[in-house]
PDB file of N, CA and C in Angstrom:
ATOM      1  N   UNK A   1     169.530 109.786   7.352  1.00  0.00           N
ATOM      2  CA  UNK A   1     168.452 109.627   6.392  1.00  0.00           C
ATOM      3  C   UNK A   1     167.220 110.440   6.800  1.00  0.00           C
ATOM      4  N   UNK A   2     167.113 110.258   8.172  1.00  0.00           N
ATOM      5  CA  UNK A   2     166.001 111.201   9.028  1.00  0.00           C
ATOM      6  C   UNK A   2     165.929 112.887   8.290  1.00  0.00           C
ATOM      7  N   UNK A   3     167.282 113.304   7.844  1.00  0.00           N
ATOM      8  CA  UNK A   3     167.445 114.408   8.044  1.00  0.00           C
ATOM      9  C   UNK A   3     167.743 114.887   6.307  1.00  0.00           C
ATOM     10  N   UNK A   4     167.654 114.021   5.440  1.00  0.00           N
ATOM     11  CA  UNK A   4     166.966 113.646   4.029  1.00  0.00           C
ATOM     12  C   UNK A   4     165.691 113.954   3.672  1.00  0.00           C
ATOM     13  N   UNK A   5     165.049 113.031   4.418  1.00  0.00           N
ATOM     14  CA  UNK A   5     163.607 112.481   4.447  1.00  0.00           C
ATOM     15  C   UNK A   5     162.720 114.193   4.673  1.00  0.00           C
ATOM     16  N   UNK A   6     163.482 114.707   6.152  1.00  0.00           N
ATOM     17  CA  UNK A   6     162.915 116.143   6.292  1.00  0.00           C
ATOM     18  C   UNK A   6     162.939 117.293   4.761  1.00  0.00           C
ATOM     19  N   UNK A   7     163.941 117.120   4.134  1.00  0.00           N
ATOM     20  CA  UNK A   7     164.186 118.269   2.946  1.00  0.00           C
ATOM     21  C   UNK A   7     163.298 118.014   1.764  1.00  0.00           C
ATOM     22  N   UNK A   8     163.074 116.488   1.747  1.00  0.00           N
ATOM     23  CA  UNK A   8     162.335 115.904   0.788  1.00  0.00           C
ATOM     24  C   UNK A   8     160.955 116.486   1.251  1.00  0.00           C
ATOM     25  N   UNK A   9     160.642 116.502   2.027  1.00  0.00           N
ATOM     26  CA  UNK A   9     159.390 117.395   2.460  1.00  0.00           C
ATOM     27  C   UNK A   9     159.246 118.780   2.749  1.00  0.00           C
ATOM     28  N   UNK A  10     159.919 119.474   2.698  1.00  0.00           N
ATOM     29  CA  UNK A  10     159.990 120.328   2.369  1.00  0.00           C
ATOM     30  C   UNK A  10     160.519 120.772   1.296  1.00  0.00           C
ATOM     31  N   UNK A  11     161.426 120.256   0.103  1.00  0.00           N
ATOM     32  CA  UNK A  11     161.310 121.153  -0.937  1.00  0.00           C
ATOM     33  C   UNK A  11     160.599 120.022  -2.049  1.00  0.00           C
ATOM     34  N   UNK A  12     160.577 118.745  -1.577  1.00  0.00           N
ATOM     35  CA  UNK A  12     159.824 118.008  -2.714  1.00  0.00           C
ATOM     36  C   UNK A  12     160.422 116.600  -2.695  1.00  0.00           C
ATOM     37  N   UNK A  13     159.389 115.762  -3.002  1.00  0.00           N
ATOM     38  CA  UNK A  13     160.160 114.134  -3.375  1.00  0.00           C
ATOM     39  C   UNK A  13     161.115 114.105  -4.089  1.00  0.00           C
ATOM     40  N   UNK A  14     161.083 114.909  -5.194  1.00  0.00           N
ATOM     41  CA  UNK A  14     161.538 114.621  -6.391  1.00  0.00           C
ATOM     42  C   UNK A  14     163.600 114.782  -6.392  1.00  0.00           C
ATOM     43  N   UNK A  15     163.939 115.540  -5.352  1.00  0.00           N
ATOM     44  CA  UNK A  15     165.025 115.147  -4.869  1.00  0.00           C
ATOM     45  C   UNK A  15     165.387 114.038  -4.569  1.00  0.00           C
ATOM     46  N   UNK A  16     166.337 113.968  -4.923  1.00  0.00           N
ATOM     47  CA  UNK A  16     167.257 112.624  -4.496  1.00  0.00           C
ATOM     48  C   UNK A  16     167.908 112.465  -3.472  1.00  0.00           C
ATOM     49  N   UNK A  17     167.906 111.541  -2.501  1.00  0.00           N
ATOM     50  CA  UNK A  17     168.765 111.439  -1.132  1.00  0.00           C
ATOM     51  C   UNK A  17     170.227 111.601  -1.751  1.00  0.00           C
ATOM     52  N   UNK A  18     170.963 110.941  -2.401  1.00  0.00           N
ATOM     53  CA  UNK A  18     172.357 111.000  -2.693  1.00  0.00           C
ATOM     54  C   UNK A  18     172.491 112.961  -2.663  1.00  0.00           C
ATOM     55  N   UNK A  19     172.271 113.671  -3.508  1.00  0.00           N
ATOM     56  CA  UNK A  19     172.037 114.559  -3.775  1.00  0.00           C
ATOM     57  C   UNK A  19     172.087 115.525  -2.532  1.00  0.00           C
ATOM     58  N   UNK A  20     171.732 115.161  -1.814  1.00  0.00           N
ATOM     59  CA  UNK A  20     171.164 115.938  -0.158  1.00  0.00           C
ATOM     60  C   UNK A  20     172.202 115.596   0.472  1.00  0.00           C
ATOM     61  N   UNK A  21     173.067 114.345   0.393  1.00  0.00           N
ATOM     62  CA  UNK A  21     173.675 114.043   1.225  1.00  0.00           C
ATOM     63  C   UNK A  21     175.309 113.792   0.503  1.00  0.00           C
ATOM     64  N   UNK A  22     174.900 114.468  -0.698  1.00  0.00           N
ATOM     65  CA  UNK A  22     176.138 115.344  -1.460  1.00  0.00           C
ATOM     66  C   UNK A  22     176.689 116.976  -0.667  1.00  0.00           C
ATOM     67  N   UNK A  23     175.653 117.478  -0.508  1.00  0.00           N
ATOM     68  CA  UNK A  23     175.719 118.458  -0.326  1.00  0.00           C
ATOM     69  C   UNK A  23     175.806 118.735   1.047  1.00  0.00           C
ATOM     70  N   UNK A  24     175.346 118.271   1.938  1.00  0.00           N
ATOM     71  CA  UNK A  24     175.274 118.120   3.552  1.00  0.00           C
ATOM     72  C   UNK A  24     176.781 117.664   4.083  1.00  0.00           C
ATOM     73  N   UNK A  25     176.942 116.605   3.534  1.00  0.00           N
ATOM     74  CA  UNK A  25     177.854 115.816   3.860  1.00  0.00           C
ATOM     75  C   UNK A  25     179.667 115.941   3.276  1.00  0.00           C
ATOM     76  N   UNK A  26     179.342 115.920   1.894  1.00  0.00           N
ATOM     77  CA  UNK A  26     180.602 115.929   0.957  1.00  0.00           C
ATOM     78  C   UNK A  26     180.816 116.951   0.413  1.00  0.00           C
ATOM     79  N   UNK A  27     180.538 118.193   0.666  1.00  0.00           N
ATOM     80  CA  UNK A  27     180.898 119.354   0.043  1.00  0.00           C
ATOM     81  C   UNK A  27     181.080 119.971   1.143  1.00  0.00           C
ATOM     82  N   UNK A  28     182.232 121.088   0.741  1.00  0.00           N
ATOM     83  CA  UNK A  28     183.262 121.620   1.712  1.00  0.00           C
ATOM     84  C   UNK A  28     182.509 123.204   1.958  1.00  0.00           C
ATOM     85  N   UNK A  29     182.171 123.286   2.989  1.00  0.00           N
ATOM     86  CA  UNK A  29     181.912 124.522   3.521  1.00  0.00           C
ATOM     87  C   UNK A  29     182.298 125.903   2.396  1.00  0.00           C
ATOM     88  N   UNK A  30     183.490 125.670   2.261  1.00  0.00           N
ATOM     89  CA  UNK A  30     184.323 127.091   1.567  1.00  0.00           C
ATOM     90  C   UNK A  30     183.622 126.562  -0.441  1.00  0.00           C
ATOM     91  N   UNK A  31     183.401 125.638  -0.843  1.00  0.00           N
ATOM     92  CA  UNK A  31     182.791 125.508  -2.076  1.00  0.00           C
ATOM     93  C   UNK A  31     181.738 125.943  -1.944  1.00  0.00           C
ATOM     94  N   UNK A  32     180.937 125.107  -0.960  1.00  0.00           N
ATOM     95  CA  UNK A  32     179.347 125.996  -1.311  1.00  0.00           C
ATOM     96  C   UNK A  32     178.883 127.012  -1.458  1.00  0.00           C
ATOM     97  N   UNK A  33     179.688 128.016  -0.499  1.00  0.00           N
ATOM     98  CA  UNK A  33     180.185 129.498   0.207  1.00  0.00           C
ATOM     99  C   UNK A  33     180.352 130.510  -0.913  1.00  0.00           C
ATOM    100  N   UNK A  34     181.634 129.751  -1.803  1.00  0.00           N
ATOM    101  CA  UNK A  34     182.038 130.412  -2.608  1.00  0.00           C
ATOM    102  C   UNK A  34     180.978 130.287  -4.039  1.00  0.00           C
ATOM    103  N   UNK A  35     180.324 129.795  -4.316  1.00  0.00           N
ATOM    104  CA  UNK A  35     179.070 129.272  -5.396  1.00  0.00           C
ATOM    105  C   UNK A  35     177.866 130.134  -4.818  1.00  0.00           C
ATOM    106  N   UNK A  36     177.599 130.167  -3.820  1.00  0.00           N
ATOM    107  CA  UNK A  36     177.049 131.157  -3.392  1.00  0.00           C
ATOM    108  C   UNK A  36     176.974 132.849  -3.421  1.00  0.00           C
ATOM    109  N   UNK A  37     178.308 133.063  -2.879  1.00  0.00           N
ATOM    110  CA  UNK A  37     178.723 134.642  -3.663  1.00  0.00           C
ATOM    111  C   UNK A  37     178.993 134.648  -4.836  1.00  0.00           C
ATOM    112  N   UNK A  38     179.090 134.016  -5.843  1.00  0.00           N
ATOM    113  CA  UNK A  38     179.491 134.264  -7.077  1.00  0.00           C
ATOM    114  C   UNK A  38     178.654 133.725  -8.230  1.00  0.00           C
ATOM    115  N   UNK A  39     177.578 133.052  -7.337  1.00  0.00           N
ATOM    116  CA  UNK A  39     176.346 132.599  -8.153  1.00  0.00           C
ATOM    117  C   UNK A  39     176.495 131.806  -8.994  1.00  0.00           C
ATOM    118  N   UNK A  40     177.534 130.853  -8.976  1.00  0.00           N
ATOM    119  CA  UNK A  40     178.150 130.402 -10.146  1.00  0.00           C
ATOM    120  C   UNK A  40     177.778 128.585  -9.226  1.00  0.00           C
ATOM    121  N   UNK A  41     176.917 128.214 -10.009  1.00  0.00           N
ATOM    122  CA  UNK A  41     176.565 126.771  -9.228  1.00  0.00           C
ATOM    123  C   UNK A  41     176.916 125.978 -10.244  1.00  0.00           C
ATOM    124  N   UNK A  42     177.555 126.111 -11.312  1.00  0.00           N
ATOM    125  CA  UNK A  42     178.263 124.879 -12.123  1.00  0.00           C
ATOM    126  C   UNK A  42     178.149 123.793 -12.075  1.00  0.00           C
ATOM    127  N   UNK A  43     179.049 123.703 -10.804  1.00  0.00           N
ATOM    128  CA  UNK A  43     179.890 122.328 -10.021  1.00  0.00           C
ATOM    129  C   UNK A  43     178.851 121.842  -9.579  1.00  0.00           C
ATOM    130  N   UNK A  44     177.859 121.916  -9.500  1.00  0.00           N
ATOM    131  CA  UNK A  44     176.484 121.772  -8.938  1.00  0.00           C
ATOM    132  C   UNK A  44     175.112 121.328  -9.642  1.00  0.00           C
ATOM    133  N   UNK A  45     175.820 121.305 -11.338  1.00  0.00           N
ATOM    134  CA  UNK A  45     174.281 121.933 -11.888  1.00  0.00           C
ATOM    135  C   UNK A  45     173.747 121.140 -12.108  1.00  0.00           C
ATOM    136  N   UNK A  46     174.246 119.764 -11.803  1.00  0.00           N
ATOM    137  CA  UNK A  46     172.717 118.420 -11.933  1.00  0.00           C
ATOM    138  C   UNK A  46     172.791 117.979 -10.516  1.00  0.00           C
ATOM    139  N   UNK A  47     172.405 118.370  -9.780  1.00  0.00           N
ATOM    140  CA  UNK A  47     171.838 118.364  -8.132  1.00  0.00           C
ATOM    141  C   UNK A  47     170.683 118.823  -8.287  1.00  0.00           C
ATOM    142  N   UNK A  48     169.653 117.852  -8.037  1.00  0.00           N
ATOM    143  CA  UNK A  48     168.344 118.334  -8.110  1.00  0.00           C
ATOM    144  C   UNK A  48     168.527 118.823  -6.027  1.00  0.00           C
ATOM    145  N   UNK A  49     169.050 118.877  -5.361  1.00  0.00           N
ATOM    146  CA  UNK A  49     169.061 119.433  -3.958  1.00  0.00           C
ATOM    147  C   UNK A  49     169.210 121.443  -4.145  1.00  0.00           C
ATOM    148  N   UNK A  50     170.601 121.233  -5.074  1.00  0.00           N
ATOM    149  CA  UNK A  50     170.786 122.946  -5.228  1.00  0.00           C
ATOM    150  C   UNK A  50     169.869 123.531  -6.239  1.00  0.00           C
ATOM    151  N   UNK A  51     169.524 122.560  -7.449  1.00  0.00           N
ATOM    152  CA  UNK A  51     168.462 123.232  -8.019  1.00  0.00           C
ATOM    153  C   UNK A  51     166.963 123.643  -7.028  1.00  0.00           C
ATOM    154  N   UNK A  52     166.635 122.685  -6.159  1.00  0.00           N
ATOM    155  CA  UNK A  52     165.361 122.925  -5.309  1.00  0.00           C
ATOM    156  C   UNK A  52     165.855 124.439  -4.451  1.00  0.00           C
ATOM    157  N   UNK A  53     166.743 124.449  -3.610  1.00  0.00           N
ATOM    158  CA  UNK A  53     167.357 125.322  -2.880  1.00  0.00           C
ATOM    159  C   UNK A  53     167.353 126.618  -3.994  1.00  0.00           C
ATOM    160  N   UNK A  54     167.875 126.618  -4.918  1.00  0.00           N
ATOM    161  CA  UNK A  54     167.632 127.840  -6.337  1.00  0.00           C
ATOM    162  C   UNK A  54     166.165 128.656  -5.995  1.00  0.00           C
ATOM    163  N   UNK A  55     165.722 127.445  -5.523  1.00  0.00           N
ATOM    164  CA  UNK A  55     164.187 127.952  -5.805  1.00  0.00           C
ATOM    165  C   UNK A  55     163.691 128.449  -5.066  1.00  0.00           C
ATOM    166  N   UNK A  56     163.750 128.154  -3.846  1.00  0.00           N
ATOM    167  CA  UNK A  56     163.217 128.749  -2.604  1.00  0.00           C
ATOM    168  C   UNK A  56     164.399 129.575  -1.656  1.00  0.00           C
ATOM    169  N   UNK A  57     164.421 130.890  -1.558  1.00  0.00           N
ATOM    170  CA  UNK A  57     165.147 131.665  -0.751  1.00  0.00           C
ATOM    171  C   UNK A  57     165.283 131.296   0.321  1.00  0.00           C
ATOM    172  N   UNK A  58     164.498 131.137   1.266  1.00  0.00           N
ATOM    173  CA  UNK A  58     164.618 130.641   2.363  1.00  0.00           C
ATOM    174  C   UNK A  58     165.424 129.447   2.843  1.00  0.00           C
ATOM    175  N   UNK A  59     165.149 128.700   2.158  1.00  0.00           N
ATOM    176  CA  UNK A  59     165.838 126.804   2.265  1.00  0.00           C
ATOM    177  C   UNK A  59     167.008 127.743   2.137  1.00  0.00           C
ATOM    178  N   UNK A  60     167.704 128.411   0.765  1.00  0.00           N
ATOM    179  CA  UNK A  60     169.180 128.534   0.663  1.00  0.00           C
ATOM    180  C   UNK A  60     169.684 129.329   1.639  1.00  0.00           C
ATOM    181  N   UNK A  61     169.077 130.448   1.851  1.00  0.00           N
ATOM    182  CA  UNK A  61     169.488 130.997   3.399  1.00  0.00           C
ATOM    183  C   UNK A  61     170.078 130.282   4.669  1.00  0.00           C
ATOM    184  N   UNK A  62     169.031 129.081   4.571  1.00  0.00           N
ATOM    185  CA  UNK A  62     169.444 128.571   5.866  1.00  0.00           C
ATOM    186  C   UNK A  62     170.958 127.752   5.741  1.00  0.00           C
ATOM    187  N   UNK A  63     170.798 126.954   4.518  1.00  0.00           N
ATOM    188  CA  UNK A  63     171.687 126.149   3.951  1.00  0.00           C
ATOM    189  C   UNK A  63     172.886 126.808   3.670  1.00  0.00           C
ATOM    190  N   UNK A  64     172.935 128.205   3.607  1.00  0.00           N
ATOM    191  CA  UNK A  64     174.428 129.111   3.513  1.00  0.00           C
ATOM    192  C   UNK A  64     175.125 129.543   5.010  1.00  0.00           C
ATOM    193  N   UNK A  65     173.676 129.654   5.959  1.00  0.00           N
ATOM    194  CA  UNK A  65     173.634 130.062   7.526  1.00  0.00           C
ATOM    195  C   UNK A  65     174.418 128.557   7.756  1.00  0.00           C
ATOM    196  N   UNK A  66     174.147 127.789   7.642  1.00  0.00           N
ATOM    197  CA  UNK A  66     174.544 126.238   8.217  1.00  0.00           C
ATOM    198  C   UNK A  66     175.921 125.938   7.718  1.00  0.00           C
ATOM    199  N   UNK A  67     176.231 126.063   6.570  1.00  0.00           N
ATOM    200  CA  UNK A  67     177.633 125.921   5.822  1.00  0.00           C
ATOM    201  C   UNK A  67     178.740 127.130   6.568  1.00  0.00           C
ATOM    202  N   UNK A  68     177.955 128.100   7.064  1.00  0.00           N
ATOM    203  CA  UNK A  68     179.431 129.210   7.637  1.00  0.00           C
ATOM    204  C   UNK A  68     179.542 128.416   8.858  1.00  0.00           C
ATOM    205  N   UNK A  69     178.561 128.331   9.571  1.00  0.00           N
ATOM    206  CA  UNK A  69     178.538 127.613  11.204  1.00  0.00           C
ATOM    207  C   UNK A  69     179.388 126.363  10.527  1.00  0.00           C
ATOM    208  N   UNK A  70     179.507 125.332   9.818  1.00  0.00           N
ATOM    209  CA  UNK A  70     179.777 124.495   9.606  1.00  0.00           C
ATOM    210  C   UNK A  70     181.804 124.910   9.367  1.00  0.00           C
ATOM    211  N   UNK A  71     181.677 125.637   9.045  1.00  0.00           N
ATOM    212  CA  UNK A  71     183.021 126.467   8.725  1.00  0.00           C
ATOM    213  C   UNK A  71     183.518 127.272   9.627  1.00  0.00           C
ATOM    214  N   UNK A  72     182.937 127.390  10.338  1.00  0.00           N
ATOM    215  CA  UNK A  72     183.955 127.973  11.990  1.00  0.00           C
ATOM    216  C   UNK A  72     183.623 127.248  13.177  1.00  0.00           C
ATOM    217  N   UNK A  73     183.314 126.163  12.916  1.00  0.00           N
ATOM    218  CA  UNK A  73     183.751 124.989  14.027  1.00  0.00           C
ATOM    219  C   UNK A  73     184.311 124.035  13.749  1.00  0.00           C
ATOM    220  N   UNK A  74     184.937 123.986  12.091  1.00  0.00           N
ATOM    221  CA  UNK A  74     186.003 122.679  11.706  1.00  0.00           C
ATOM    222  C   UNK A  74     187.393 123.994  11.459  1.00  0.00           C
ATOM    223  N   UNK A  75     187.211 124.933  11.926  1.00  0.00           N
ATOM    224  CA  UNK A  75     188.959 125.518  12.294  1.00  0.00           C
ATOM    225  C   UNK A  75     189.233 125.724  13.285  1.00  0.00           C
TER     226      UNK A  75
END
């Protein structure tokens, strides 16, 4: 929740914890990855977490940096 609470402050209250911890937690490295190169956030598109991340380059940077690391230490 600690680690919620941080994103909510930085990209805004108005995110939802579920949402954050959709995406942190329950989404698979190789989905996010692939929504990412192909820009295609669909599967995604009422996440107020990926809409905030939309917004700010940086947050998604890191959040794509974290999802590969996240993806070559679960093979």
């Amino acid at each position: 929740m600690k680690n919620c609470a941080e994103w909510q402050k930085y990209l805004g209250k108005k995110i939802r914890t579920q949402d954050i911890i959709t995406i942190l937690e329950s989404t698979e490295p190789d989905d996010f990855l692939q929504a990412y190169r192909t820009q295609n956030w669909g599967v995604f598109k009422n996440n107020s977490f990926i809409a905030a991340l939309l917004n700010k380059t940086t947050a998604l940077k890191y959040m794509v940096l974290a999802k590969k690391v996240e993806l070559q230490t679960t093979k």
